[in-house]
Structure formats: C-alpha cells, structure tokens
C-alpha atoms as a PDB file:
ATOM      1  CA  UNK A   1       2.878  52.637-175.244  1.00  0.00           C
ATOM      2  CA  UNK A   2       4.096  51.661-171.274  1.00  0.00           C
ATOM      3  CA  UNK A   3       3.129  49.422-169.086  1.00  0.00           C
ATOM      4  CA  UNK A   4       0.541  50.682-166.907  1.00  0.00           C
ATOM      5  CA  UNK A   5       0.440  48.274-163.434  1.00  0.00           C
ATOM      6  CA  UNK A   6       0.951  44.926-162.669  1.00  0.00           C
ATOM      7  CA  UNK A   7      -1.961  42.624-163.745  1.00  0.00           C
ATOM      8  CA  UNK A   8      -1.439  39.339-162.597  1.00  0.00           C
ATOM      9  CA  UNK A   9       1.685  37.587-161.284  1.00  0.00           C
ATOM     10  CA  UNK A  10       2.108  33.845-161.212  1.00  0.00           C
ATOM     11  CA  UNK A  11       3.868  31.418-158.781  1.00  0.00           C
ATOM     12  CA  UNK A  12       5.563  28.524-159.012  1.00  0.00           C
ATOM     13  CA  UNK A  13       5.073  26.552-155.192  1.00  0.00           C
ATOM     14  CA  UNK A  14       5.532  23.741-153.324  1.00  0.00           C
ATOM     15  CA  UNK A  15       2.083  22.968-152.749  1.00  0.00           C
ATOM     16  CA  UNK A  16      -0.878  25.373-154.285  1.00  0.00           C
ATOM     17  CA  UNK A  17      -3.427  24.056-152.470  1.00  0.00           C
ATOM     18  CA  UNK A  18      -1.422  25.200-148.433  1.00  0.00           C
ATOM     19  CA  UNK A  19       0.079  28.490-150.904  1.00  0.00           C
ATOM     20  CA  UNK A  20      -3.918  29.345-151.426  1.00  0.00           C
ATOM     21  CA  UNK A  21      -4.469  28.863-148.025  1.00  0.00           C
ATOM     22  CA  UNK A  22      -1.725  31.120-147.141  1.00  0.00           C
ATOM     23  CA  UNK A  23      -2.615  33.957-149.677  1.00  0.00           C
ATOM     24  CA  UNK A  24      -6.364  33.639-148.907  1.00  0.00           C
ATOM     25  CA  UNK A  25      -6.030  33.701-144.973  1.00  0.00           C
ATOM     26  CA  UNK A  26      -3.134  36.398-144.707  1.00  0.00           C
ATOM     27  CA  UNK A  27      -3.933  38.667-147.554  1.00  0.00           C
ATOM     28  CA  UNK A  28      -6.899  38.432-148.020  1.00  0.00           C
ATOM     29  CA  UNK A  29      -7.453  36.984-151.606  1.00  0.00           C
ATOM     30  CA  UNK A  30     -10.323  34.804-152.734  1.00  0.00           C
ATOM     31  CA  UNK A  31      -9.701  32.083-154.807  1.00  0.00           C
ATOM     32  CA  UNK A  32     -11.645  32.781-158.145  1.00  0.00           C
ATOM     33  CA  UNK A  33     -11.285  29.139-159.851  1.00  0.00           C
ATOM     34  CA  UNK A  34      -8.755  26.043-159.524  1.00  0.00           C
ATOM     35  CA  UNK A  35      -7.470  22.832-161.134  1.00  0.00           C
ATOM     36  CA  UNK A  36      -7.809  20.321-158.866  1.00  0.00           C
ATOM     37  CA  UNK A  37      -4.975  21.080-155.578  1.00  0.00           C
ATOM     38  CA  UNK A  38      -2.762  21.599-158.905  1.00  0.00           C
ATOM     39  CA  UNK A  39      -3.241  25.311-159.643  1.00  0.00           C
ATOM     40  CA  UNK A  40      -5.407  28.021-158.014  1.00  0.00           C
ATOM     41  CA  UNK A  41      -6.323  31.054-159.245  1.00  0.00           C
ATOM     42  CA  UNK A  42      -6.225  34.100-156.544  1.00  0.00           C
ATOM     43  CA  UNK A  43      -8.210  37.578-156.943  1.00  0.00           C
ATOM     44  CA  UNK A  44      -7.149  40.513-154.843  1.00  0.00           C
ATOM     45  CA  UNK A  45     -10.299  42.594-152.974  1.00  0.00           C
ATOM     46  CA  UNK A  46     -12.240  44.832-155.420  1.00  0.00           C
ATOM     47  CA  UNK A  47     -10.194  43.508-158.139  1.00  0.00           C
ATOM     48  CA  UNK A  48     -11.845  43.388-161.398  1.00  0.00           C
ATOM     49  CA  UNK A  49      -9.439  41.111-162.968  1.00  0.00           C
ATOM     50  CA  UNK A  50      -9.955  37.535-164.302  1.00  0.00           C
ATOM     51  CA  UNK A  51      -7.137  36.927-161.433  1.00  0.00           C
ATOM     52  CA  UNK A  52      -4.165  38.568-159.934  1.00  0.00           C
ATOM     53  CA  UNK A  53      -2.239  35.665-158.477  1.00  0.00           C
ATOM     54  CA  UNK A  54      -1.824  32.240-160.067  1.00  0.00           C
ATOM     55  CA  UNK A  55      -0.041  29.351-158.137  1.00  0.00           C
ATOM     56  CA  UNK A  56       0.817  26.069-159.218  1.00  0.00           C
ATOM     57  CA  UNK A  57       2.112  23.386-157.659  1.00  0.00           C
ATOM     58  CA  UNK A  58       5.697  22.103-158.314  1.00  0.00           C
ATOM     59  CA  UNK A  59       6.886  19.854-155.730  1.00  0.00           C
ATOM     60  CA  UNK A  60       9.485  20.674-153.078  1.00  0.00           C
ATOM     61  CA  UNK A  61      11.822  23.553-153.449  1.00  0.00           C
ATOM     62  CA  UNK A  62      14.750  22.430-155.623  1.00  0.00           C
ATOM     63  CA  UNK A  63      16.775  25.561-155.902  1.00  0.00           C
ATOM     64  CA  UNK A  64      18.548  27.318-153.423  1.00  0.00           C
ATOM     65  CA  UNK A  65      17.619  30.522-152.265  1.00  0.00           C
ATOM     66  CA  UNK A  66      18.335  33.745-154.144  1.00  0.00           C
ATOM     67  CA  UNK A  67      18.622  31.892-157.446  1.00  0.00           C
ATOM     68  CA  UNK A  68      18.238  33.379-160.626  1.00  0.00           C
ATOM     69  CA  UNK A  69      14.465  33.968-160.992  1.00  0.00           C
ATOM     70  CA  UNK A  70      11.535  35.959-158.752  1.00  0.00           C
ATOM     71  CA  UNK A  71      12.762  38.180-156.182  1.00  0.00           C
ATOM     72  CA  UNK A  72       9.632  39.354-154.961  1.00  0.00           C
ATOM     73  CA  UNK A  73       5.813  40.824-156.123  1.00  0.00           C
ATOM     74  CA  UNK A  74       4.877  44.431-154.263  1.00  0.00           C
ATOM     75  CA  UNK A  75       0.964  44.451-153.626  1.00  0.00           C
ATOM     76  CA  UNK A  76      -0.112  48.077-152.816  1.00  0.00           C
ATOM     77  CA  UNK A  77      -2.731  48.755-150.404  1.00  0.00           C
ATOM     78  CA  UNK A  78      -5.026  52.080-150.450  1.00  0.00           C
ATOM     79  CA  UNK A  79      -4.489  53.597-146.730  1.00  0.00           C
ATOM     80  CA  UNK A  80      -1.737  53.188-144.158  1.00  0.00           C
ATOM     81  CA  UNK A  81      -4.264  51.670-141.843  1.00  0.00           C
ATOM     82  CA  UNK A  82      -4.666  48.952-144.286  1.00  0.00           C
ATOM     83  CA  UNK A  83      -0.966  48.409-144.210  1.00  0.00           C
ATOM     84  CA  UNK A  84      -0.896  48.198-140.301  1.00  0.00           C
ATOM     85  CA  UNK A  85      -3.262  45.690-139.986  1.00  0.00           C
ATOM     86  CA  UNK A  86      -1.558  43.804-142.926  1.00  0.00           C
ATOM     87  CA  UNK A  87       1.190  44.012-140.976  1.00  0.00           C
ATOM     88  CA  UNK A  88      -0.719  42.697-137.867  1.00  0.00           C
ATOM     89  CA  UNK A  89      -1.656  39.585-140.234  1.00  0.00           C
ATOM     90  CA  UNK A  90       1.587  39.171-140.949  1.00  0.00           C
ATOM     91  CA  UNK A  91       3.308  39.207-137.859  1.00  0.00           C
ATOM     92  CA  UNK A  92       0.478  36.271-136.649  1.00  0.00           C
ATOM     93  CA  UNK A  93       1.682  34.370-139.632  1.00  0.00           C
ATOM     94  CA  UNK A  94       5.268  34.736-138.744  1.00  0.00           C
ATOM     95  CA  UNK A  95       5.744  35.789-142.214  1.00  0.00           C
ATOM     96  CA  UNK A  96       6.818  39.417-141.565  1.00  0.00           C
ATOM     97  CA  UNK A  97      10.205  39.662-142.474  1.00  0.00           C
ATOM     98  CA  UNK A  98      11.508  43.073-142.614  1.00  0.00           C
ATOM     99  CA  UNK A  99      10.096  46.889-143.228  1.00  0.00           C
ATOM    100  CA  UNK A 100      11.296  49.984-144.809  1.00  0.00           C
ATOM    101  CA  UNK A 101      10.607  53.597-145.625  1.00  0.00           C
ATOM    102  CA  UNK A 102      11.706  54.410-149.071  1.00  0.00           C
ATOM    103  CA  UNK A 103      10.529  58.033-149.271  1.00  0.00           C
ATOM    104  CA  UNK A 104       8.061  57.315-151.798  1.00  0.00           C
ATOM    105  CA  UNK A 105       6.544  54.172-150.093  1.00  0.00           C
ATOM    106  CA  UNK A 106       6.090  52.406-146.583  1.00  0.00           C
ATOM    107  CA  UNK A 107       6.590  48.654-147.290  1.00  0.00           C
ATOM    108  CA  UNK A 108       6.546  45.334-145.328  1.00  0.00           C
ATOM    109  CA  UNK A 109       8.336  42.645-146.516  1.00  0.00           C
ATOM    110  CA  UNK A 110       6.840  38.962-145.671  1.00  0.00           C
ATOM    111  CA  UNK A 111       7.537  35.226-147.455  1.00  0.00           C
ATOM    112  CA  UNK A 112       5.061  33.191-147.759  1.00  0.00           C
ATOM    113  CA  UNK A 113       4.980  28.845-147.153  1.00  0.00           C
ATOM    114  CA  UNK A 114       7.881  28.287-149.774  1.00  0.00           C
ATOM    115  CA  UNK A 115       9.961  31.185-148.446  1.00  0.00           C
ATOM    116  CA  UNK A 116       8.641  33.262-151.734  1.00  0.00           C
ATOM    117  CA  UNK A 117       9.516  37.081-150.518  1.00  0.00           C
ATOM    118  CA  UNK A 118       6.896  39.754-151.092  1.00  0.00           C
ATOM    119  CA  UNK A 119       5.989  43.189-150.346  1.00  0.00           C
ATOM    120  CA  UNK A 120       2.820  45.084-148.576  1.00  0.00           C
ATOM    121  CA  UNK A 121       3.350  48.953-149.723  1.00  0.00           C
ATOM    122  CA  UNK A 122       1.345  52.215-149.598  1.00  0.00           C
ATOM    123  CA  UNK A 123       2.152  54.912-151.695  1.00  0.00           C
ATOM    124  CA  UNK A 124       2.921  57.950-150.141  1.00  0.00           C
ATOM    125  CA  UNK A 125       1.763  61.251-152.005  1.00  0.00           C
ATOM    126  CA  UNK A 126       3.639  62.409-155.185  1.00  0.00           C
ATOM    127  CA  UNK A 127       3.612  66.004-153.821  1.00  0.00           C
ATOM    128  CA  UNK A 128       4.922  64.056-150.542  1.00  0.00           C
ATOM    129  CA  UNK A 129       7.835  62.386-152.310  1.00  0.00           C
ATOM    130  CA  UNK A 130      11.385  63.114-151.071  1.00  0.00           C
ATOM    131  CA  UNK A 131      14.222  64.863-153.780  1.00  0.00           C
ATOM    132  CA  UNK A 132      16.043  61.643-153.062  1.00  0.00           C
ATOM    133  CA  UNK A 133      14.662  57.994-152.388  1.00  0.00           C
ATOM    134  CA  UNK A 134      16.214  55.400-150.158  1.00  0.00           C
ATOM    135  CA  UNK A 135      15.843  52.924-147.334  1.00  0.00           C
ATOM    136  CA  UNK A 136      14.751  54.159-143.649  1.00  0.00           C
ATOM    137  CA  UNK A 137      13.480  52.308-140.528  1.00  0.00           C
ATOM    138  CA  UNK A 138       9.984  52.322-140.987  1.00  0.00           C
ATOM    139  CA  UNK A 139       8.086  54.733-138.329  1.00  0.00           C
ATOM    140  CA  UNK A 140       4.339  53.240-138.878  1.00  0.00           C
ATOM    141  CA  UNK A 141       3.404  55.157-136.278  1.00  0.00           C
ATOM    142  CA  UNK A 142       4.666  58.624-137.791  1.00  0.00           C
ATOM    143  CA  UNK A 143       3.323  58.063-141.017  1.00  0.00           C
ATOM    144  CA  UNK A 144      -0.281  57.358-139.931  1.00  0.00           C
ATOM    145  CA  UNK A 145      -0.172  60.671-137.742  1.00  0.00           C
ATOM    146  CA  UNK A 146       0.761  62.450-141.546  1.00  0.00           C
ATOM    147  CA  UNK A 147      -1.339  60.730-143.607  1.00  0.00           C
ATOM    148  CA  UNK A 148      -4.402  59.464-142.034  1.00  0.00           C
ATOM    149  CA  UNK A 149      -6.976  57.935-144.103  1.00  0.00           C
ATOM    150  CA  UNK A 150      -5.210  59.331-147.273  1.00  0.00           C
ATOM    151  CA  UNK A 151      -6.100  56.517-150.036  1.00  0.00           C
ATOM    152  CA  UNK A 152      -3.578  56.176-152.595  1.00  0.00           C
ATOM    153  CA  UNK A 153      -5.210  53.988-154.907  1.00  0.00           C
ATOM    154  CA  UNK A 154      -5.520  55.978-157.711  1.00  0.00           C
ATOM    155  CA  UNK A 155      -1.691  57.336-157.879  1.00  0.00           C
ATOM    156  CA  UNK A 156      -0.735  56.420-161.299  1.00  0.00           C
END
C-alpha cells in the first residue's frame, strides 16, 4: 500500500471568503460548496473530487512566518503552456514569488492573501529526468521549445 497523489489539502486563513476569491480568480478553482464566509470548499478544473482545497477562516495571522506547520502545497498542471499562463496570472496578482528548474519539474512559487507559499509545477518526462536533481534558474522559454504541448497528467 502507498500513497498515490495528493487528494485534498486544507487551509487554515485569515479570511476564507477573500482566500476563495484569491484561489478562484488566480487558479482557477470553483468553489464546490461553503459554510457561510466561514469555510469554502475549492475544486481544481476536471477534478473529480468531492474537493481539493478547503479553507477556513481563522482570524488574523498569529504566528510568525516559517513556523512549525505548512510549508507549501505543489499543484501540477498538464502542459508547460498551462504553466506560463499560470505564471502570467500570477505575476498580475503579485503573488509570483520565485521559480525553479529542478530537473524533474519546472515550478513557480506564489503566496497567496495570508502569505501561504505554494507551487505551480509541470512534470517533465521520466525518460527526460536528469541522473541528478537540483535547483536551476528556470528557462520557460527553453522548456516550451522541448516540450511543446507534451501533457504530463498521467505521469504516475
């Protein structure tokens, strides 16, 4: 028995209601049910799950950053060209906050309204993988002259 993906991740914010806004607008989710402006209940595009992203509303941030707890969630999209316009999204949202190559993905790194850190990644290939992973400036460009259109979705 292993785990086989990540099935739903939930969040802990400052407000849900602006966090659903956020998650809705940037990334695209839909909201598939709430409680009120207490809790919302996100589902990604084409997901078939009940949900994918819960958030519920806490109040303002009491700890300080980096404390023990969620670093960050990594949502995979299928092509590259869904990753640059995610990226688009998030730079419009000023909530891009870094990229990287790590061999075996290309990943964007954003926060969202409560300075919550996630990541944007596409797969690259197995047969594509590097004999040693790491961290690289990310070459967007490059990578969609490789791989273009190459959908990644169903890497296990």
């Amino acid at each position: 028995m292993s785990i086989k993906r990540l099935n739903h991740a939930v969040l802990y914010v400052a407000d849900a209601k602006a966090s659903a806004a956020f998650y809705t607008e940037v990334l695209g989710f839909q909201i598939a049910t709430s409680m009120g402006d207490q809790a919302f209940f996100l589902r990604a595009d084409g997901s078939t799950n009940d949900h994918d992203l819960g958030l519920f509303s806490v109040g303002p941030r009491q700890a300080a950053p980096h404390a023990i707890g969620l670093y960050h969630l990594a949502w995979q999209v299928h092509t590259l060209e869904e990753l640059a316009a995610m990226r688009v999204r998030l730079l419009d949202a000023g909530a891009l906050v870094g990229e990287s190559d790590h061999g075996v993905s290309k990943s964007l790194y954003a926060k969202d309204i409560d300075g919550i850190e996630f990541e944007v990644m596409w797969a690259v290939p197995r047969e594509d993988w590097p004999d040693q992973v790491g961290t690289w400036r990310l070459d967007l460009d490059q990578a969609l002259a490789r791989w273009p259109g190459v959908d990644t979705s169903a890497m296990a």
